[in-house]
PDB file of N, CA and C in Angstrom:
ATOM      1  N   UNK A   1     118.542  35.464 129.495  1.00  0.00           N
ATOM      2  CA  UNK A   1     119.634  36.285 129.058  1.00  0.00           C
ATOM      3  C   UNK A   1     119.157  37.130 127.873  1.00  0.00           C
ATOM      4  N   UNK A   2     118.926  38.255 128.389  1.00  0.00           N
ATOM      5  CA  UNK A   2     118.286  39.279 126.925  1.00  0.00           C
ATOM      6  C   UNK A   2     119.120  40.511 126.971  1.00  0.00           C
ATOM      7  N   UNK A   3     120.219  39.905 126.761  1.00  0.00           N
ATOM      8  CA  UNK A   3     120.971  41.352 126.738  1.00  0.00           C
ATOM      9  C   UNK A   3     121.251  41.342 125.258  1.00  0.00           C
ATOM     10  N   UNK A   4     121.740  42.731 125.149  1.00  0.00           N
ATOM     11  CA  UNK A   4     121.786  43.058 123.305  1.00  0.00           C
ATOM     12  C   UNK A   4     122.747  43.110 122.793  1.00  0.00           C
ATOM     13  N   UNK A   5     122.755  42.427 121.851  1.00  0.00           N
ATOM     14  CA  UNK A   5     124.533  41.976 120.842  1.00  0.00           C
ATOM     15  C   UNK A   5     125.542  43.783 120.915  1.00  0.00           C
ATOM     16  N   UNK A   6     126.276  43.171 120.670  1.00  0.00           N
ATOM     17  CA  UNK A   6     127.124  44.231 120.222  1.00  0.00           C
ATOM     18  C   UNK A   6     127.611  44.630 119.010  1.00  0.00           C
ATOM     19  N   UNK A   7     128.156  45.332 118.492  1.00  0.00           N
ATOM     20  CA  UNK A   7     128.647  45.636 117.053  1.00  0.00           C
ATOM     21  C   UNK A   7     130.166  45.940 117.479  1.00  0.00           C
ATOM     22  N   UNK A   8     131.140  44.967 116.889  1.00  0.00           N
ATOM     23  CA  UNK A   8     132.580  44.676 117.581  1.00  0.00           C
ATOM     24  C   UNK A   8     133.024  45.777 116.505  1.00  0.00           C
ATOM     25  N   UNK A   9     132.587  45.806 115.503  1.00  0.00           N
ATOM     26  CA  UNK A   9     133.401  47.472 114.564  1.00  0.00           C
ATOM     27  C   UNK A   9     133.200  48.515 115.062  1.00  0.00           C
ATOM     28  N   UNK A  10     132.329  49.190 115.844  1.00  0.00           N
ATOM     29  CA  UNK A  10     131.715  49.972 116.188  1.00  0.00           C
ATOM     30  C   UNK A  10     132.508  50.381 117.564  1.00  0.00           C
ATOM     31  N   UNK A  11     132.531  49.358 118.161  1.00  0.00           N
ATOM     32  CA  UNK A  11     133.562  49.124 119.712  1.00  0.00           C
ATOM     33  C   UNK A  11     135.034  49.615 119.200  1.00  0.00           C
ATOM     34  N   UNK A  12     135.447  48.998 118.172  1.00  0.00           N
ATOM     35  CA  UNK A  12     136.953  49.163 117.302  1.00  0.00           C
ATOM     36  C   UNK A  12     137.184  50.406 117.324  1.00  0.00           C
ATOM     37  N   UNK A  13     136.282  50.862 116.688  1.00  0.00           N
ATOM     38  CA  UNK A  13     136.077  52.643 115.714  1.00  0.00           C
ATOM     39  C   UNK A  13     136.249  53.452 117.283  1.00  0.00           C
ATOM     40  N   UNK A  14     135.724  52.870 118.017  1.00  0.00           N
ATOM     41  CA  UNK A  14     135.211  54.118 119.531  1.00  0.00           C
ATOM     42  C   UNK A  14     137.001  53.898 119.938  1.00  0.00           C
ATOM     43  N   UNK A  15     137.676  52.790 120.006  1.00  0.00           N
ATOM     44  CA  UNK A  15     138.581  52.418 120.869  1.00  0.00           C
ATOM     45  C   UNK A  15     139.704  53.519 120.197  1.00  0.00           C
ATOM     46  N   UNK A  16     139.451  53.838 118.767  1.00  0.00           N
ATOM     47  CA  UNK A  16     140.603  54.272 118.193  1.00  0.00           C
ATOM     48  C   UNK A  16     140.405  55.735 117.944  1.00  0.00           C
ATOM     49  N   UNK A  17     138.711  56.176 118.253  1.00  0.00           N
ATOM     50  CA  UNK A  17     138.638  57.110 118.622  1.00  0.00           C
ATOM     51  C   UNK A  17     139.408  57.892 120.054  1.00  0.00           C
ATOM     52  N   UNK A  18     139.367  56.853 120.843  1.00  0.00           N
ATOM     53  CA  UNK A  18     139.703  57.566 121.862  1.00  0.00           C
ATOM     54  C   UNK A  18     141.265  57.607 122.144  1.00  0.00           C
ATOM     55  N   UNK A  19     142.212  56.601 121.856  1.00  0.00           N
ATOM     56  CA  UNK A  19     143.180  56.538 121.475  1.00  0.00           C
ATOM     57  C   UNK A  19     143.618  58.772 120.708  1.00  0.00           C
ATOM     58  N   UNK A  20     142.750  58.383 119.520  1.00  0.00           N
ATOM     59  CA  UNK A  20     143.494  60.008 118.890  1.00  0.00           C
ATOM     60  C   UNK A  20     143.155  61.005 119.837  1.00  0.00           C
ATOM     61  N   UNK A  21     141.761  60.911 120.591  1.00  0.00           N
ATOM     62  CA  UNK A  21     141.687  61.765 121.273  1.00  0.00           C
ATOM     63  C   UNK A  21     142.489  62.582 121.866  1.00  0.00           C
ATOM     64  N   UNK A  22     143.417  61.092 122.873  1.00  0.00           N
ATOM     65  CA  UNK A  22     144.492  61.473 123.850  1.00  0.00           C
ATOM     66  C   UNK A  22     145.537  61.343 123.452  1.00  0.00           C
ATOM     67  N   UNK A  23     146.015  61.322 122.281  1.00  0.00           N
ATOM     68  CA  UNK A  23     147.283  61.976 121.217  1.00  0.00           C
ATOM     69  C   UNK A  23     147.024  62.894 121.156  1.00  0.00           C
ATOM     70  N   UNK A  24     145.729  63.954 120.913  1.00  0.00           N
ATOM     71  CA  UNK A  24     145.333  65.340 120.504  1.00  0.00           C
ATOM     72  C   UNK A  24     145.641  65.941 121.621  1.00  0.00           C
ATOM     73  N   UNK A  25     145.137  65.143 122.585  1.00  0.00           N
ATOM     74  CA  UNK A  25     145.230  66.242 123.905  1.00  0.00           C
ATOM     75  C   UNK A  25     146.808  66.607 124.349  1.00  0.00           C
ATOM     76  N   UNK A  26     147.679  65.244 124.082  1.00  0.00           N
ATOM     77  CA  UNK A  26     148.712  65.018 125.005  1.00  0.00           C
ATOM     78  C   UNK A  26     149.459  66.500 123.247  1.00  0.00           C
ATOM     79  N   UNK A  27     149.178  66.591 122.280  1.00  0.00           N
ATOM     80  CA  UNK A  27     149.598  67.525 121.300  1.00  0.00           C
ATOM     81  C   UNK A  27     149.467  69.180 122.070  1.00  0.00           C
ATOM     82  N   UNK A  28     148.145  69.053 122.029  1.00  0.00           N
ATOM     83  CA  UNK A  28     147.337  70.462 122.774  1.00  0.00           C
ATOM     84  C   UNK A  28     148.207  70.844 123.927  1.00  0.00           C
ATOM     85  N   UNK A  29     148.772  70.091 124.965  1.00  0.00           N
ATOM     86  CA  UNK A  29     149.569  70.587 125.917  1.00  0.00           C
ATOM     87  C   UNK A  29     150.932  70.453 125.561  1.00  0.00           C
ATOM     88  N   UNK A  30     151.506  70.267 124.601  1.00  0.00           N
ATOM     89  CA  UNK A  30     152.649  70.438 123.995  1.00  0.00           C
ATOM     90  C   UNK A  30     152.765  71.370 122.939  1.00  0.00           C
ATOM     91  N   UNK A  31     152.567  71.652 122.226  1.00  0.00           N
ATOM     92  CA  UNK A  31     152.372  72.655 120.920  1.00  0.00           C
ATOM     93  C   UNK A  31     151.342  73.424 120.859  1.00  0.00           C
ATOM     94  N   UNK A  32     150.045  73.723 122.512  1.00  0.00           N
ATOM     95  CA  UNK A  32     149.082  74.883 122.456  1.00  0.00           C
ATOM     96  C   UNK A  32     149.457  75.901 123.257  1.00  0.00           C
ATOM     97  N   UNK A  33     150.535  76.338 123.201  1.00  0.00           N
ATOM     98  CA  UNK A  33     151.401  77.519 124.351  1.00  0.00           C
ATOM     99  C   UNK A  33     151.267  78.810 123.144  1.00  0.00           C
ATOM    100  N   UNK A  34     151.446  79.745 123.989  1.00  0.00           N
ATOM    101  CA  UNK A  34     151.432  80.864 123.522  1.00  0.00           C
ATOM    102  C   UNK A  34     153.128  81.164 123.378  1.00  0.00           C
ATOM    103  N   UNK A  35     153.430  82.353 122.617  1.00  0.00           N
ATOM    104  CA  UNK A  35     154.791  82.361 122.547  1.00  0.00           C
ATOM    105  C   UNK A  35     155.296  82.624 123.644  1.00  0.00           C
ATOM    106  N   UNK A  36     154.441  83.561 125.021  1.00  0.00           N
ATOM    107  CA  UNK A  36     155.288  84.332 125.979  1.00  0.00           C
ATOM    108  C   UNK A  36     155.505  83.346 126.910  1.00  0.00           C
ATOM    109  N   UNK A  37     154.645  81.841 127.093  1.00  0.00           N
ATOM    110  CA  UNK A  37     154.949  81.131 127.612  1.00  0.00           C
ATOM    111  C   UNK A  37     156.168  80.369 127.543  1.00  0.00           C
ATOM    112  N   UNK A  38     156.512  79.974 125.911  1.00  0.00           N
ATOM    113  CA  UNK A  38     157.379  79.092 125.871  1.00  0.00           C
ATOM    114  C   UNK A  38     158.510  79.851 125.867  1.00  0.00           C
ATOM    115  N   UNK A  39     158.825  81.413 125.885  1.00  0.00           N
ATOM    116  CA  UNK A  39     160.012  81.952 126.199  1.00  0.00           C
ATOM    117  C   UNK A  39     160.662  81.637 127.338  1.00  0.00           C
ATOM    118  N   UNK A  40     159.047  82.086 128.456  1.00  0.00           N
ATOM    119  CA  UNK A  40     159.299  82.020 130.051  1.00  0.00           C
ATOM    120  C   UNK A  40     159.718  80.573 130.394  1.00  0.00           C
ATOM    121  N   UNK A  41     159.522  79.325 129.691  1.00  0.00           N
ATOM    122  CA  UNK A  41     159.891  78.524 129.940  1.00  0.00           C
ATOM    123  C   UNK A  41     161.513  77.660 129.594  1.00  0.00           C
ATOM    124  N   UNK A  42     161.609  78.415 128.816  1.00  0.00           N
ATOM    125  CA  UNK A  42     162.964  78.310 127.903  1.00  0.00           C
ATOM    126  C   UNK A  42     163.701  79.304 128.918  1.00  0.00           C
ATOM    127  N   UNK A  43     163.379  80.519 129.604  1.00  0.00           N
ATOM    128  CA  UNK A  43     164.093  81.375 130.081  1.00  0.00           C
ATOM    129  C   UNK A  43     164.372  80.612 131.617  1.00  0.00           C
ATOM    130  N   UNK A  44     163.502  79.417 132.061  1.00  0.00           N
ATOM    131  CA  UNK A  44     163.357  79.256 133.148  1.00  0.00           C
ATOM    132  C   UNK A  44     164.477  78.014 132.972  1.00  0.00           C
ATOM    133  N   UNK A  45     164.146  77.445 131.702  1.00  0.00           N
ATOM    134  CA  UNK A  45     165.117  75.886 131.816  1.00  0.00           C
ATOM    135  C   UNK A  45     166.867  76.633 131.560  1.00  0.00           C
ATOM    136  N   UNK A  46     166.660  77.695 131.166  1.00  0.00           N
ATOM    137  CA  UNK A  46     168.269  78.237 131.230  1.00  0.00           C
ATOM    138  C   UNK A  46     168.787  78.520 132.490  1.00  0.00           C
ATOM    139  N   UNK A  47     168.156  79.663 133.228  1.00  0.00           N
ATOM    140  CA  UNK A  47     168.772  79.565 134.687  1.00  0.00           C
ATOM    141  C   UNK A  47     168.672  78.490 135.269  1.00  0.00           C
ATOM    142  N   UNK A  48     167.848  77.287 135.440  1.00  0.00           N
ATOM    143  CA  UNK A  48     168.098  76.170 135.778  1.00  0.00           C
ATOM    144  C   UNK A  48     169.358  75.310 135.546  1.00  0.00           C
ATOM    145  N   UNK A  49     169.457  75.063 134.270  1.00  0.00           N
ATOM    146  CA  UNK A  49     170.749  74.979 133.728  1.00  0.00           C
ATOM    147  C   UNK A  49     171.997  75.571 134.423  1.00  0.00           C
ATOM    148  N   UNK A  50     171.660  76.710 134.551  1.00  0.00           N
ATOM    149  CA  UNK A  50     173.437  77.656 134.878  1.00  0.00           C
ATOM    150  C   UNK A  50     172.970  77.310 136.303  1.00  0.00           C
ATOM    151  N   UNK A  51     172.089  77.289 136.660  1.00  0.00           N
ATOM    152  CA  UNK A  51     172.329  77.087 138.307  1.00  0.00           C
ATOM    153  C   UNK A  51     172.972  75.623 138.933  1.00  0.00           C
ATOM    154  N   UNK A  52     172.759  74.778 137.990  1.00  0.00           N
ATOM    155  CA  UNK A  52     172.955  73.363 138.027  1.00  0.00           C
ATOM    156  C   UNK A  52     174.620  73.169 137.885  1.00  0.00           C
ATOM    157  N   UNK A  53     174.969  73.845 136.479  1.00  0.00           N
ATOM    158  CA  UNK A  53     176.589  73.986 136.337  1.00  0.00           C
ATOM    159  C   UNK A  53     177.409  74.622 137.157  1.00  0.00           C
ATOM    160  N   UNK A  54     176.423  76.006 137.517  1.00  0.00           N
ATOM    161  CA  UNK A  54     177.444  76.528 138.912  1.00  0.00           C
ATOM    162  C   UNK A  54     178.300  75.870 139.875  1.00  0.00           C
ATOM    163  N   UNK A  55     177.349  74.784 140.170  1.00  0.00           N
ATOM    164  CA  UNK A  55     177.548  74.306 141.666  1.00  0.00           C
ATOM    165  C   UNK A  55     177.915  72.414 141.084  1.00  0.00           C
ATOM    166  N   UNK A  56     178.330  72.179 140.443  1.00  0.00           N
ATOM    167  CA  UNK A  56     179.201  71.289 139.448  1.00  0.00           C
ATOM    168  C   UNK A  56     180.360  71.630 140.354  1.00  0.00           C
ATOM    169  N   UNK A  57     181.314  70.011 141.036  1.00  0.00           N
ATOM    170  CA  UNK A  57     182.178  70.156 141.207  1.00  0.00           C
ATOM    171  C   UNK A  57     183.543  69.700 140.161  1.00  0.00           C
ATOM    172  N   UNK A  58     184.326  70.240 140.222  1.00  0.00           N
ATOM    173  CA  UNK A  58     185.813  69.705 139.130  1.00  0.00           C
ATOM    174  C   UNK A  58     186.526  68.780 139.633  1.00  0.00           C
ATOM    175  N   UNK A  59     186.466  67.691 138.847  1.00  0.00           N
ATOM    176  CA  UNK A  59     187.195  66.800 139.577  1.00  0.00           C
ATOM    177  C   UNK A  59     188.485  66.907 139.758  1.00  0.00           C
ATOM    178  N   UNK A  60     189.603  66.628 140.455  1.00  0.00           N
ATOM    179  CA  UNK A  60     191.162  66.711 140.805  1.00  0.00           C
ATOM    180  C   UNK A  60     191.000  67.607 141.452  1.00  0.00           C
ATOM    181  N   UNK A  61     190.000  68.130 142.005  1.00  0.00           N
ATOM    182  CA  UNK A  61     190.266  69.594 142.976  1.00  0.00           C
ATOM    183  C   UNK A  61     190.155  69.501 144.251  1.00  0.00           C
ATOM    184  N   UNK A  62     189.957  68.174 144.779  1.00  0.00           N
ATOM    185  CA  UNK A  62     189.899  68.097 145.966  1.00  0.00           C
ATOM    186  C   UNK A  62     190.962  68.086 147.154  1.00  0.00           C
ATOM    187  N   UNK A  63     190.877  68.797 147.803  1.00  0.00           N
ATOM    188  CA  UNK A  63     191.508  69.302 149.410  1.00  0.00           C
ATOM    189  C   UNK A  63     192.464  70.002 149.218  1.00  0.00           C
ATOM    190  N   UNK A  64     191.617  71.324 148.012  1.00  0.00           N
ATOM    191  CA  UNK A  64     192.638  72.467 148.056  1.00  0.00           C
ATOM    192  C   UNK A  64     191.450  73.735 148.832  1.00  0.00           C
TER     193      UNK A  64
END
């Protein structure tokens, strides 16, 4: 058995490296938009919205 020790701080440090990594990234695709994007997307979740309420039925209105 000649395999080579490890350094368990070193393993720690990498684990928590990679951890921020994918906080950074999961940041980067949340807060790396350009402005014309997040309009178009704001413009998109609105007609979504009104399209959704449109077609909302009222309740007590049935079998008129």
């Amino acid at each position: 058995m000649t395999t080579k020790p490890i350094n368990l701080r070193a393993v720690r440090k990498a684990k928590v490296r990679a951890e921020k990594e994918k906080a950074a990234e999961a940041n980067r695709a949340a807060f790396g938009r350009t402005k014309a994007e997040k309009l178009k997307a704001k413009i998109d979740k609105a007609k979504a919205d009104a399209h959704v309420e449109g077609h909302k039925r009222e309740p007590g209105r049935e079998g008129e």
